[in-house]
C-alpha atoms as a PDB file:
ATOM      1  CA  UNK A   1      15.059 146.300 124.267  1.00  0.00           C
ATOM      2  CA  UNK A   2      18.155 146.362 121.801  1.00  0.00           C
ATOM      3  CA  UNK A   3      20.957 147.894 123.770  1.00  0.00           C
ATOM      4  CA  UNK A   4      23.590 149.390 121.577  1.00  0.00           C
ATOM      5  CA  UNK A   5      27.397 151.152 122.615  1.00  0.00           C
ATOM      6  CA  UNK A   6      28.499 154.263 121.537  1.00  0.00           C
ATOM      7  CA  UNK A   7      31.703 154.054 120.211  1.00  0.00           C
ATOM      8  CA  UNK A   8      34.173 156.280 121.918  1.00  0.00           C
ATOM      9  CA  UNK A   9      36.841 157.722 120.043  1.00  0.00           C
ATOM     10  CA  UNK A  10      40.551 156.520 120.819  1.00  0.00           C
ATOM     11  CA  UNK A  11      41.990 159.438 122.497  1.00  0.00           C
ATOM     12  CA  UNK A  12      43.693 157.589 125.225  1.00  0.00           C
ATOM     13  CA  UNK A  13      45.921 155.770 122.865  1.00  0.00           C
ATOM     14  CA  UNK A  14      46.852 155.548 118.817  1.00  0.00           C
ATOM     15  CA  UNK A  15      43.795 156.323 116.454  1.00  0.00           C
ATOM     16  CA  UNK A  16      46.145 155.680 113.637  1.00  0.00           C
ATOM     17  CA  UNK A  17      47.104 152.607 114.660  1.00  0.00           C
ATOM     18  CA  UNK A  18      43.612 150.882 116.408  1.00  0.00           C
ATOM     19  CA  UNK A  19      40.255 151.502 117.627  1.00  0.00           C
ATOM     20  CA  UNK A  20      41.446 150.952 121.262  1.00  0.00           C
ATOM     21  CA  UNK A  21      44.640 151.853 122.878  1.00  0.00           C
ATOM     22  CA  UNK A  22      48.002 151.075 120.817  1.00  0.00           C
ATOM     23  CA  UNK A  23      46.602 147.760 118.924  1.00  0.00           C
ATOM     24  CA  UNK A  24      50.165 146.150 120.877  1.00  0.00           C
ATOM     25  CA  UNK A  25      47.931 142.736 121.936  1.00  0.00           C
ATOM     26  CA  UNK A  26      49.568 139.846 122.931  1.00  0.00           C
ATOM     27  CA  UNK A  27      49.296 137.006 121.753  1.00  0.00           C
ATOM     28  CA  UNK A  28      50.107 134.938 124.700  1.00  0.00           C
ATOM     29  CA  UNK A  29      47.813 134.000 127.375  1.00  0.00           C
ATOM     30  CA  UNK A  30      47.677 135.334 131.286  1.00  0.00           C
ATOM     31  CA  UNK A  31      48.572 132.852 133.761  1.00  0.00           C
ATOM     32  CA  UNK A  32      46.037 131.793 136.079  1.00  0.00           C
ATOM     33  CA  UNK A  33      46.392 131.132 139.558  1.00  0.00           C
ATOM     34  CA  UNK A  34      44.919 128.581 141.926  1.00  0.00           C
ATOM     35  CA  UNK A  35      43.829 131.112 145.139  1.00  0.00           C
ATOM     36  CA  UNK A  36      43.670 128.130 147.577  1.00  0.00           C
ATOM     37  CA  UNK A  37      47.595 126.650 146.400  1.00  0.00           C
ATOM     38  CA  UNK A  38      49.199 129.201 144.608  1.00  0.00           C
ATOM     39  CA  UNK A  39      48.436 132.606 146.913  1.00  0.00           C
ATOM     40  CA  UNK A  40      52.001 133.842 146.946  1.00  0.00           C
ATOM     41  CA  UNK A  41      52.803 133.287 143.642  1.00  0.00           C
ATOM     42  CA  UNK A  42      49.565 135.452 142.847  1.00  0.00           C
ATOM     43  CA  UNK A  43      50.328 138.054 144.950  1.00  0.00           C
ATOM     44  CA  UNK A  44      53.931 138.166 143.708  1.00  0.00           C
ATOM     45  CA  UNK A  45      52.387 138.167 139.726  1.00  0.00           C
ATOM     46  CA  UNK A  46      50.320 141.432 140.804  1.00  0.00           C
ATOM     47  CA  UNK A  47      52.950 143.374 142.386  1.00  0.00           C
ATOM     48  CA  UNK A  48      55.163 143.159 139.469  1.00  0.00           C
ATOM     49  CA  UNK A  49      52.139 143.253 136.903  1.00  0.00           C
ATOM     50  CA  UNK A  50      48.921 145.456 138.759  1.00  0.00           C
ATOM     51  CA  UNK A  51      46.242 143.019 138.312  1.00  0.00           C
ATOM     52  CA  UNK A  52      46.332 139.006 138.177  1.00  0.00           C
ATOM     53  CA  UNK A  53      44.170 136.088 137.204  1.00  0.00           C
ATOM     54  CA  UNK A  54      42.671 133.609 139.741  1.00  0.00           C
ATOM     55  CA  UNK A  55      41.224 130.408 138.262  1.00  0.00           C
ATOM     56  CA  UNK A  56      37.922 128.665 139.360  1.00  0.00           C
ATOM     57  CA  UNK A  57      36.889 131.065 142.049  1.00  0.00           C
ATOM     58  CA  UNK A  58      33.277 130.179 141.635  1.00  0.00           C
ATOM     59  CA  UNK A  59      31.533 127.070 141.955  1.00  0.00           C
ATOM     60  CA  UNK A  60      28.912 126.108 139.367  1.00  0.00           C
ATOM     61  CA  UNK A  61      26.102 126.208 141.764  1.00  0.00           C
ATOM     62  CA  UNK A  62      27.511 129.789 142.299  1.00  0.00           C
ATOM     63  CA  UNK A  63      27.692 130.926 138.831  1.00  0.00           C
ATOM     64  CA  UNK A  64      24.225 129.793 138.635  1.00  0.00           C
ATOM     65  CA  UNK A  65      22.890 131.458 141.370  1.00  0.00           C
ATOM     66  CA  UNK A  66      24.350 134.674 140.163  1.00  0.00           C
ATOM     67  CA  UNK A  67      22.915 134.440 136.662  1.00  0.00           C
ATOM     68  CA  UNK A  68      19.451 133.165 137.878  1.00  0.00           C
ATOM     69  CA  UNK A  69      19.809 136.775 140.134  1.00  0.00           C
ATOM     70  CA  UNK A  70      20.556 139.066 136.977  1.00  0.00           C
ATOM     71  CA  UNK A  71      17.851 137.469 134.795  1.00  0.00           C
ATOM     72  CA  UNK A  72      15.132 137.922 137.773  1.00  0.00           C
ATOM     73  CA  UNK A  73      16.283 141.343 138.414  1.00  0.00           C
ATOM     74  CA  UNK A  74      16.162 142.281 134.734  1.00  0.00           C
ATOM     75  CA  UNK A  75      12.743 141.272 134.343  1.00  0.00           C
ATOM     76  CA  UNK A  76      11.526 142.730 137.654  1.00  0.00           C
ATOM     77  CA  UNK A  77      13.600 145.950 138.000  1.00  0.00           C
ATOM     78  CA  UNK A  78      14.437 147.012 134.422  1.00  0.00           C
ATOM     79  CA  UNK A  79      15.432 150.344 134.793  1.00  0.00           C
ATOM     80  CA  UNK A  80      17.816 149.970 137.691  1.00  0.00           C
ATOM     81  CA  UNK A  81      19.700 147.876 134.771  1.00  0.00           C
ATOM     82  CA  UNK A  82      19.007 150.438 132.203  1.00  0.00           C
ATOM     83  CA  UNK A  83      16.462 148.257 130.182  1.00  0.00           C
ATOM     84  CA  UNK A  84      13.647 151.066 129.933  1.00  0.00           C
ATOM     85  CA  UNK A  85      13.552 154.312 128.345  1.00  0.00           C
ATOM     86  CA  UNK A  86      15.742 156.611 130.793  1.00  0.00           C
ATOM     87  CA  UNK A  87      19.019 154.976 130.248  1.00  0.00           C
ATOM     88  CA  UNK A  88      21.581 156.880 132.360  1.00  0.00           C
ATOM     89  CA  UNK A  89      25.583 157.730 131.129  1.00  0.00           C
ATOM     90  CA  UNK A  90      26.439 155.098 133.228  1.00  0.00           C
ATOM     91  CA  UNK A  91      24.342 152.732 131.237  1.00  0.00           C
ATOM     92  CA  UNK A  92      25.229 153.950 128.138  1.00  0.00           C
ATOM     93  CA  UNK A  93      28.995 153.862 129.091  1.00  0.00           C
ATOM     94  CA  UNK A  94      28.346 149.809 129.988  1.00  0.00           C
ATOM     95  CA  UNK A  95      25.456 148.278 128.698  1.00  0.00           C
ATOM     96  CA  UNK A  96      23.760 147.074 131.123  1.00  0.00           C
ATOM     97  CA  UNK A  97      24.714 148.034 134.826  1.00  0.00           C
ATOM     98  CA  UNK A  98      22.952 147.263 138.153  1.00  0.00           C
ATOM     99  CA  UNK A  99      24.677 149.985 140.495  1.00  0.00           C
ATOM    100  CA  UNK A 100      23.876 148.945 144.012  1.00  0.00           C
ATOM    101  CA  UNK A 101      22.261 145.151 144.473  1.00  0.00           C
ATOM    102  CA  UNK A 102      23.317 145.190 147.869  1.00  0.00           C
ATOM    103  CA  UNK A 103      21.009 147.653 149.086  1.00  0.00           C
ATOM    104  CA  UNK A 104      17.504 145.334 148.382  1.00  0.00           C
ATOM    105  CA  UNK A 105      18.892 141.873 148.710  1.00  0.00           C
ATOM    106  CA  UNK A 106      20.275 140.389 151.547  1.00  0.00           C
ATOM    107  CA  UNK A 107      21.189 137.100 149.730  1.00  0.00           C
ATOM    108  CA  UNK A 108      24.418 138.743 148.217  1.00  0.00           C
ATOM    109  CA  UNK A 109      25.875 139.619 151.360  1.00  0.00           C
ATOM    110  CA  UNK A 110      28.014 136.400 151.637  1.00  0.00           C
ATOM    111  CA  UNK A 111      29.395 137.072 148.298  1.00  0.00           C
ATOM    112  CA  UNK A 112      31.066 140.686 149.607  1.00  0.00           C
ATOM    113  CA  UNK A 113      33.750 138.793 151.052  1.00  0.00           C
ATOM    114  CA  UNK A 114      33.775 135.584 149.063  1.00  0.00           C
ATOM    115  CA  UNK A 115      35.846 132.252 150.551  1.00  0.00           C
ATOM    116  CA  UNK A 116      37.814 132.404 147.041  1.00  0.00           C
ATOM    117  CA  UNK A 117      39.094 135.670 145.804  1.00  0.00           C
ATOM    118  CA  UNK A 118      38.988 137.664 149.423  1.00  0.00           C
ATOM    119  CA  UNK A 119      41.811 135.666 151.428  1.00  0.00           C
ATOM    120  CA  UNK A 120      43.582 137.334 148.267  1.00  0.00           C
ATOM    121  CA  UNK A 121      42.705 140.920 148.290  1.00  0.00           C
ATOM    122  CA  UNK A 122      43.473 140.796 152.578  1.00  0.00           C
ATOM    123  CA  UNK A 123      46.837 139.998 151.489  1.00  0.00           C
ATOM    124  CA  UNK A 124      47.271 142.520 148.904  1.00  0.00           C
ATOM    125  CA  UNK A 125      45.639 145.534 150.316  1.00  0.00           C
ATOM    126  CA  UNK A 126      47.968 144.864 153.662  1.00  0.00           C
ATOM    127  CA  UNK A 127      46.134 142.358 156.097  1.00  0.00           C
ATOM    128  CA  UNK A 128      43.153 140.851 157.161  1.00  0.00           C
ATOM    129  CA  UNK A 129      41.467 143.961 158.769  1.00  0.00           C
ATOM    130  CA  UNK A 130      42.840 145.680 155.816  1.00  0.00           C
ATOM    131  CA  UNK A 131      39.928 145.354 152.826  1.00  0.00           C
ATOM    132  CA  UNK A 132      37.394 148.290 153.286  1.00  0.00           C
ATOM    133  CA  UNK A 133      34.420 147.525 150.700  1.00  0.00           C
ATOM    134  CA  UNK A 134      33.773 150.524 148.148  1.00  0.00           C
ATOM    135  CA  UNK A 135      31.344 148.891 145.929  1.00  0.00           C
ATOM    136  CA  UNK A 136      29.209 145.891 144.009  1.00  0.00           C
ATOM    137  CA  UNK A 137      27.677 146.036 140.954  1.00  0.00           C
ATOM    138  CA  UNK A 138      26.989 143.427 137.938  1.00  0.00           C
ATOM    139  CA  UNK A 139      27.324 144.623 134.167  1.00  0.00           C
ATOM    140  CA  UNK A 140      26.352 143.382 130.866  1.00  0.00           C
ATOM    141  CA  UNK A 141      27.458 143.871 127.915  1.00  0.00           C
ATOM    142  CA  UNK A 142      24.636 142.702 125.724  1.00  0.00           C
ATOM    143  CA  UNK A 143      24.324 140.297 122.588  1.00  0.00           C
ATOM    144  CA  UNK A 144      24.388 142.263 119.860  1.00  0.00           C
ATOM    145  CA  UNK A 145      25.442 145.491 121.254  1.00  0.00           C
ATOM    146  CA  UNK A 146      28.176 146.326 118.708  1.00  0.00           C
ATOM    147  CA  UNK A 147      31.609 147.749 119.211  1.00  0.00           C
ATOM    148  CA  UNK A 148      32.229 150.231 122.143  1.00  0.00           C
ATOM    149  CA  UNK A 149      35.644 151.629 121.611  1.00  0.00           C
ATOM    150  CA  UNK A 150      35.886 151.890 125.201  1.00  0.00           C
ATOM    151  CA  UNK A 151      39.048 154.313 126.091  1.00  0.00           C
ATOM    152  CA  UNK A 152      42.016 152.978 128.284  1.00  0.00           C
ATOM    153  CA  UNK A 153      41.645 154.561 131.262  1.00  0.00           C
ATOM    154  CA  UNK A 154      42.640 153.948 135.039  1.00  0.00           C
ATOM    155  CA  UNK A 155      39.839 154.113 137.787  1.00  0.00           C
ATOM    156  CA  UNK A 156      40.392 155.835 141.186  1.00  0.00           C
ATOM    157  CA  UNK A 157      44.051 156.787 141.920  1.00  0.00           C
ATOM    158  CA  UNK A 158      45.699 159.055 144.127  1.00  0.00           C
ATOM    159  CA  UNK A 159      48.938 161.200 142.721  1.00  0.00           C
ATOM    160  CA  UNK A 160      51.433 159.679 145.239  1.00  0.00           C
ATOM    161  CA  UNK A 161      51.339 156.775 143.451  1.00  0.00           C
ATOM    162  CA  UNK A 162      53.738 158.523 140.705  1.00  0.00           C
ATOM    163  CA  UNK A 163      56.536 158.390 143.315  1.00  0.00           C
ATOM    164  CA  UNK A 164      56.156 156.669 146.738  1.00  0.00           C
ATOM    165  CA  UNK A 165      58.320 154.226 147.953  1.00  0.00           C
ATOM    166  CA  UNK A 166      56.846 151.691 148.478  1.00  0.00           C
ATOM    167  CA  UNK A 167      54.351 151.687 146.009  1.00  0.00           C
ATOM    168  CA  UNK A 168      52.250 148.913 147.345  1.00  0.00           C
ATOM    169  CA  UNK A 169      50.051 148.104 149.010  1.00  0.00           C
ATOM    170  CA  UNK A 170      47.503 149.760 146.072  1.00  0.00           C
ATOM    171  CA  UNK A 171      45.427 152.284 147.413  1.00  0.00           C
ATOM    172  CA  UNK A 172      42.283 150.626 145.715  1.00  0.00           C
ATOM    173  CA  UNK A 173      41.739 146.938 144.268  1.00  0.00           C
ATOM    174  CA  UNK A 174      39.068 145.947 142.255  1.00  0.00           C
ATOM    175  CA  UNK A 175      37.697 141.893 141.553  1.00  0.00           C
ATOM    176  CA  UNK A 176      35.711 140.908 138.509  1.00  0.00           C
ATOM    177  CA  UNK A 177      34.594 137.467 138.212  1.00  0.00           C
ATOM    178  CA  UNK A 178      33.288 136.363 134.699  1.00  0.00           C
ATOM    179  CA  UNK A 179      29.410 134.894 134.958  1.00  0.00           C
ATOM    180  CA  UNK A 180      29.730 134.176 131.427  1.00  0.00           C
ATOM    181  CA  UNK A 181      32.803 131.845 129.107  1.00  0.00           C
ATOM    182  CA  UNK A 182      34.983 134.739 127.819  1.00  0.00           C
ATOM    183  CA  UNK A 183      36.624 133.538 124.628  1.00  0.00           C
ATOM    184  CA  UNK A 184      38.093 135.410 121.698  1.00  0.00           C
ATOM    185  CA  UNK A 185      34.898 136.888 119.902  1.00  0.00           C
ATOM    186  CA  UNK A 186      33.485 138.148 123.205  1.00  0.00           C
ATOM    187  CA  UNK A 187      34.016 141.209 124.986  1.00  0.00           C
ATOM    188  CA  UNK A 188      37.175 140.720 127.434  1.00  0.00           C
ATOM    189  CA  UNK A 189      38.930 142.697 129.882  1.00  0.00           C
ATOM    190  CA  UNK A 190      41.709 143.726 128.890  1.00  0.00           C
ATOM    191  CA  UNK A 191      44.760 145.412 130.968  1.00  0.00           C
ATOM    192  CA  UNK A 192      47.932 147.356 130.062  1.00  0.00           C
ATOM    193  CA  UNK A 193      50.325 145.439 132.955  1.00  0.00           C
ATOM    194  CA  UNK A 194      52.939 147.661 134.409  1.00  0.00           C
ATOM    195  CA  UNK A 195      51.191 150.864 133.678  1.00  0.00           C
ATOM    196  CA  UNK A 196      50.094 151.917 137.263  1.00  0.00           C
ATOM    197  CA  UNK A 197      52.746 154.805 137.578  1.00  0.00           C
ATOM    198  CA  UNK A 198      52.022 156.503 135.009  1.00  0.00           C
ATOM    199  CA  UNK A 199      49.999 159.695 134.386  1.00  0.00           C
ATOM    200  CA  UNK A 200      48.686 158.473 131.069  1.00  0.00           C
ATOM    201  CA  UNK A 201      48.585 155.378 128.189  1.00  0.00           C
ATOM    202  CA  UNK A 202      50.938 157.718 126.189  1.00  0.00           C
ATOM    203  CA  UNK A 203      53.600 157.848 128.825  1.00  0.00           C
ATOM    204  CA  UNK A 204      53.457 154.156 129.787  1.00  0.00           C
ATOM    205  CA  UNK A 205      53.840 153.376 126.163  1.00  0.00           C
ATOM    206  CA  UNK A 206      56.907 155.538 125.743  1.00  0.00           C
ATOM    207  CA  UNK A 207      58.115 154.753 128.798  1.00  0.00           C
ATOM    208  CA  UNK A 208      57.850 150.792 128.951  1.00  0.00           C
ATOM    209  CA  UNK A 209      59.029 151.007 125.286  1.00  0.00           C
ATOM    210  CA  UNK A 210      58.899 147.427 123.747  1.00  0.00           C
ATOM    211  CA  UNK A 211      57.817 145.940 127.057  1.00  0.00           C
ATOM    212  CA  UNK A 212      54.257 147.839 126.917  1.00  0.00           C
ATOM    213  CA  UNK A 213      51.574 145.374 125.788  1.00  0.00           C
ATOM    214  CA  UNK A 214      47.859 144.997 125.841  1.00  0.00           C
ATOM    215  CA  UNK A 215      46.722 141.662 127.711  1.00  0.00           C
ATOM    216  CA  UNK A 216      43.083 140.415 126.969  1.00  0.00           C
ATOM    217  CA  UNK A 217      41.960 137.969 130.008  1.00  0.00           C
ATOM    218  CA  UNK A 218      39.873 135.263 128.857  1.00  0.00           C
ATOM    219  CA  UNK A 219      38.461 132.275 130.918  1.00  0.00           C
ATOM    220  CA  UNK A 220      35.659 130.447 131.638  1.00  0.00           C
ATOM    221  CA  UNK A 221      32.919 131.538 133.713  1.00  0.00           C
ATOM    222  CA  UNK A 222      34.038 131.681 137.453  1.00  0.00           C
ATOM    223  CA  UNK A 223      37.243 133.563 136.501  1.00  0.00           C
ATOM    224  CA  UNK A 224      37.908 136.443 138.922  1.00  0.00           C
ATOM    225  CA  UNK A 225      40.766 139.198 137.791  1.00  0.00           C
ATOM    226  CA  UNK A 226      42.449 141.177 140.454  1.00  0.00           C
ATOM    227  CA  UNK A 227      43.496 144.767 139.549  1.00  0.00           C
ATOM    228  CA  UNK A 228      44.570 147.615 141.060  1.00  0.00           C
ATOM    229  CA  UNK A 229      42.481 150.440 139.986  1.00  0.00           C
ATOM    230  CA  UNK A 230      45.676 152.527 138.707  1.00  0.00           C
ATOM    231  CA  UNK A 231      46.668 150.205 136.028  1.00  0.00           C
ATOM    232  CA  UNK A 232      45.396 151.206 132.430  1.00  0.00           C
ATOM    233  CA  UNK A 233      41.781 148.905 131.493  1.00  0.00           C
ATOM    234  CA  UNK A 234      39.222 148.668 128.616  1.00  0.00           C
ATOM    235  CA  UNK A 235      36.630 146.530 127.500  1.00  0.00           C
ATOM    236  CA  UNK A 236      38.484 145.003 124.979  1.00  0.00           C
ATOM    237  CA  UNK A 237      35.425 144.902 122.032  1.00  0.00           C
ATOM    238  CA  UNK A 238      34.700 141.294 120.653  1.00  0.00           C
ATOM    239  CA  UNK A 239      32.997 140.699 117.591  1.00  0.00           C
ATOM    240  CA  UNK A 240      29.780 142.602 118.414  1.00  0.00           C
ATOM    241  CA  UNK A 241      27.705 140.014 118.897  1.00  0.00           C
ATOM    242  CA  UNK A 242      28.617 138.057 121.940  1.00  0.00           C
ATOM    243  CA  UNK A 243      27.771 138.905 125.367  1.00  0.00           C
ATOM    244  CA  UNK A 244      29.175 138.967 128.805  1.00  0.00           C
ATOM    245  CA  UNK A 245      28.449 139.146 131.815  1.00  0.00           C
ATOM    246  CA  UNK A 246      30.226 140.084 135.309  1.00  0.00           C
ATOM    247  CA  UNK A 247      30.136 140.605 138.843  1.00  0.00           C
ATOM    248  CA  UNK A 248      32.586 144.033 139.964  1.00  0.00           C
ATOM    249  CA  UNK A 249      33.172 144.726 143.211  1.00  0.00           C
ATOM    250  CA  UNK A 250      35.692 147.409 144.564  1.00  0.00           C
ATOM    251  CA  UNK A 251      37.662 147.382 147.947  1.00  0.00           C
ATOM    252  CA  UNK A 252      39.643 150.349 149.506  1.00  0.00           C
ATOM    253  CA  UNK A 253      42.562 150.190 151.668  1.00  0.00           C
ATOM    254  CA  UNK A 254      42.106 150.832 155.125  1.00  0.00           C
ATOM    255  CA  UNK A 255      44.533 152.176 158.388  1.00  0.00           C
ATOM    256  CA  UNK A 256      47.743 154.256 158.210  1.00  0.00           C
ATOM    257  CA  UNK A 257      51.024 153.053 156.515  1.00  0.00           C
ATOM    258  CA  UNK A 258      54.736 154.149 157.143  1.00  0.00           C
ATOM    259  CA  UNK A 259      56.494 155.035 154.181  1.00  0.00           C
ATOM    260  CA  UNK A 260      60.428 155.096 154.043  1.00  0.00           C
ATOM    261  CA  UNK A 261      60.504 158.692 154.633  1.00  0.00           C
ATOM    262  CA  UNK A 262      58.444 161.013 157.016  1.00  0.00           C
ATOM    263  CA  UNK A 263      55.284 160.389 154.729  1.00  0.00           C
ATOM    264  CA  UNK A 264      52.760 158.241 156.322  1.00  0.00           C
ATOM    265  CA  UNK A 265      49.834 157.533 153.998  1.00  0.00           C
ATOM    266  CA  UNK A 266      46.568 157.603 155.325  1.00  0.00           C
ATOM    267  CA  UNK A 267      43.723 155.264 154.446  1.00  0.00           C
ATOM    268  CA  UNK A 268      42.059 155.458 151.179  1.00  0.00           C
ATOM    269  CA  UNK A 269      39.435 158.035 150.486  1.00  0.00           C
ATOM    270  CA  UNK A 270      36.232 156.797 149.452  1.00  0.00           C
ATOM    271  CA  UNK A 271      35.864 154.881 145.802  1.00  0.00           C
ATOM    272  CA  UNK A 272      32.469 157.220 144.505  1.00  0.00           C
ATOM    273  CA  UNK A 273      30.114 160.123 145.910  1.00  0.00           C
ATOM    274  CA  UNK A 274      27.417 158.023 145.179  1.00  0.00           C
ATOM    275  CA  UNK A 275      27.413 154.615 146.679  1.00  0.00           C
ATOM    276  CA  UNK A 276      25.433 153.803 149.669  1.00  0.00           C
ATOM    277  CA  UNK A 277      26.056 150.373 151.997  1.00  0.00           C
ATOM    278  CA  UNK A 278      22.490 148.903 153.406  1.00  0.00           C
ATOM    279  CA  UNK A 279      21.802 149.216 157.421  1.00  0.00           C
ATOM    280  CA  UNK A 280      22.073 145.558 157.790  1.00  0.00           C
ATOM    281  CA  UNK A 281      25.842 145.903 156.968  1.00  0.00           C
ATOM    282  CA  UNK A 282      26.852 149.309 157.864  1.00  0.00           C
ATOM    283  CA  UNK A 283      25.369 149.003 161.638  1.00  0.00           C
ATOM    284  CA  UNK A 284      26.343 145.381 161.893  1.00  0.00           C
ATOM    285  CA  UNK A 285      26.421 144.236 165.419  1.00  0.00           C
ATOM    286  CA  UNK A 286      29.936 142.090 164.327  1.00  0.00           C
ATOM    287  CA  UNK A 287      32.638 144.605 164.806  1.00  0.00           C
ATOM    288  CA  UNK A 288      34.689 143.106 161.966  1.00  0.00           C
ATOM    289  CA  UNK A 289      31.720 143.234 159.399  1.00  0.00           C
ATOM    290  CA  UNK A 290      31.444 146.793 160.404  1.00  0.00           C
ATOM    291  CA  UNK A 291      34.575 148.052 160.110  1.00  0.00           C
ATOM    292  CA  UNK A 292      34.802 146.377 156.684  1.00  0.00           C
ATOM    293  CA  UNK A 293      31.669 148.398 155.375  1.00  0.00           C
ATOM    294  CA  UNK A 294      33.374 151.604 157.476  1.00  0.00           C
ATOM    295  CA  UNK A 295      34.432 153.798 154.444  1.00  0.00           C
ATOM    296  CA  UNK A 296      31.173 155.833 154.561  1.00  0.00           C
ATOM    297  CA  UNK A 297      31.062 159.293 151.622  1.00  0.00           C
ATOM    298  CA  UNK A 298      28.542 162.386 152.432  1.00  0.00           C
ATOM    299  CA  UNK A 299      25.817 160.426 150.688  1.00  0.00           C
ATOM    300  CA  UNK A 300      25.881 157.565 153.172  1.00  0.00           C
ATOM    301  CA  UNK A 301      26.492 159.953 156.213  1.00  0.00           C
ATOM    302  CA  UNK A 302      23.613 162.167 154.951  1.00  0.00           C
ATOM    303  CA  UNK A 303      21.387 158.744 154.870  1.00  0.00           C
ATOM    304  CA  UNK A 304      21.987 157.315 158.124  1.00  0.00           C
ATOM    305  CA  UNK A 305      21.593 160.149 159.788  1.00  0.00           C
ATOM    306  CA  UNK A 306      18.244 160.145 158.567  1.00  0.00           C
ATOM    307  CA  UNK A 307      17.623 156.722 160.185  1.00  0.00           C
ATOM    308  CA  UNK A 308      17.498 155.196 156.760  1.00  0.00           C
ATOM    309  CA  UNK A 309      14.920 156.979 155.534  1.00  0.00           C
ATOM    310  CA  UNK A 310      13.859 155.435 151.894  1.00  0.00           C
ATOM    311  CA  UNK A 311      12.894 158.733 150.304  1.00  0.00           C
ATOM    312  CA  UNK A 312      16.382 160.408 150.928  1.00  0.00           C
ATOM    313  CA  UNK A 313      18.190 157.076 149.247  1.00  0.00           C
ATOM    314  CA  UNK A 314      15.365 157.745 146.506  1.00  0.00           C
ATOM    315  CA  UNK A 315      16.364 161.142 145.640  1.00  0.00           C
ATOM    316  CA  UNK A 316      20.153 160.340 145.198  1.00  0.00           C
ATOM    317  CA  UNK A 317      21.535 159.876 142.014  1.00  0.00           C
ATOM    318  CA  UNK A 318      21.760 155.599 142.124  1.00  0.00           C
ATOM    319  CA  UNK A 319      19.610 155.368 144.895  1.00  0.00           C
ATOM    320  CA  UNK A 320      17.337 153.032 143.315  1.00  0.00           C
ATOM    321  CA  UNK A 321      19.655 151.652 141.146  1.00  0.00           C
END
């Protein structure tokens, strides 16, 4: 099946001036951190920036496990990618997207939490009993599939983040590890740093002035970006013909913070309406696997209740996808 995008218009940023955002890329390169040695300076490089790079967080073996998993699942589950004739706005919007592998196969669980990147996100969202898990999925963009035009845009957020003091920790932090090389031709991710208190691209680029830049993060497969969900993203388009591939997954922040004034901010709502965590994990009989997959929306509630009955996760919106 030939997958194509549909190019968005820019309305987050400068149509004049580029297809995506403000055209203000630079032209040097992230640093990339070591997440065994170099944990504090990467956690320092977030807080000032909103995302950071972490080098080498998967092993070969790993990389090709995860690749062998997305060409099996293409070929035996098509549509939950969006291969076959129904392709949903989510689909359209990425490429190729399969919403919820967790739910069918049990063999991803130990990448939820991975050795690598995780030890990082405890220490950003707060602690080590901090990370609540919102969501997996892996996307495509495929060979071939021509410019997207994707907008700038900033994922969950919750207004306080305009003005509390302190900001951090974020209130949601999302990891993407590259499956594929990511070099200059391909598509990239691509993140506006120091954007994640503003309302909009507009008034981070008036209000950083000549500090407010576009950064596209290349690496090698393996590669795992950090971001908090309120700084400004794209796909960053390539030359149209390359492809990539990744592995998202989204973690909340969980239990009650203290503020400097009377404020005290309460755990992060729930990332989608949608998502659903399998039994295994949600009912786990180890307390701290449990409260990591604790952030349950209406959808899961409505689920369990039902004893995990597979027709109810069938008639929800991703259920099988």
């Amino acid at each position: 099946m030939n997958v194509r995008f549909e190019p968005q218009a820019n309305v987050s940023g400068d149509a004049s001036a580029a297809t995506q955002g403000f055209g203000r890329l630079s032209r040097e390169a992230a640093p990339a951190f070591d997440p065994a040695r170099e944990v504090d300076a990467a956690c320092a490089f977030f807080e000032r920036h909103g995302y950071v790079v972490l080098a080498g967080c998967l092993s070969a073996a790993e990389i090709a496990e995860l690749n062998g998993f997305c060409d099996r699942s293409q070929a035996e589950r098509p549509e939950a990618w969006g291969l076959g004739d129904k392709r949903k706005p989510h689909h359209r919007n990425q490429g190729l997207i399969f919403s919820q592998p967790l739910l069918d196969y049990p063999e991803l669980d130990r990448f939820a939490r991975h050795p690598a990147s995780y030890p990082v996100v405890q220490r950003l969202l707060g602690g080590e009993d901090r990370p609540r898990f919102a969501e997996f999925n892996f996307r495509e963009a495929p060979e071939g599939a021509g410019p997207g035009a994707m907008n700038f845009h900033h994922d969950a957020v919750r207004e306080d983040r305009l003005t509390r003091e302190p900001y951090g920790p974020c209130d949601w932090l999302c990891a993407i590890h590259y499956l594929t090389v990511v070099e200059p031709g391909a598509p990239c991710f691509c993140v506006a740093p120091g954007t994640r208190r503003y309302a909009s691209l507009q008034d981070a680029f008036v209000g950083l002035g000549e500090a407010y830049v576009e950064q596209p993060l290349y690496g090698s497969a393996g590669t795992c970006i950090l971001y908090d969900t309120a700084t400004f993203h794209t796909r960053l388009d390539g030359d149209g013909q390359q492809m990539r591939r990744t592995w998202h997954q989204y973690y909340a922040r969980g239990g009650w913070l203290r503020t400097e004034s009377r404020y005290i901010r309460p755990p992060s709502p729930v990332l989608t309406d949608w998502n659903l965590f399998p039994e295994r994990l949600a009912m786990s009989p180890d307390p701290a696997e449990r409260l990591f997959f604790s952030h349950w929306n209406t959808a899961m509630g409505e689920w369990a209740a039902s004893g995990f009955d597979p027709r109810v996760r069938a008639a929800m919106p991703r259920g099988e996808q």
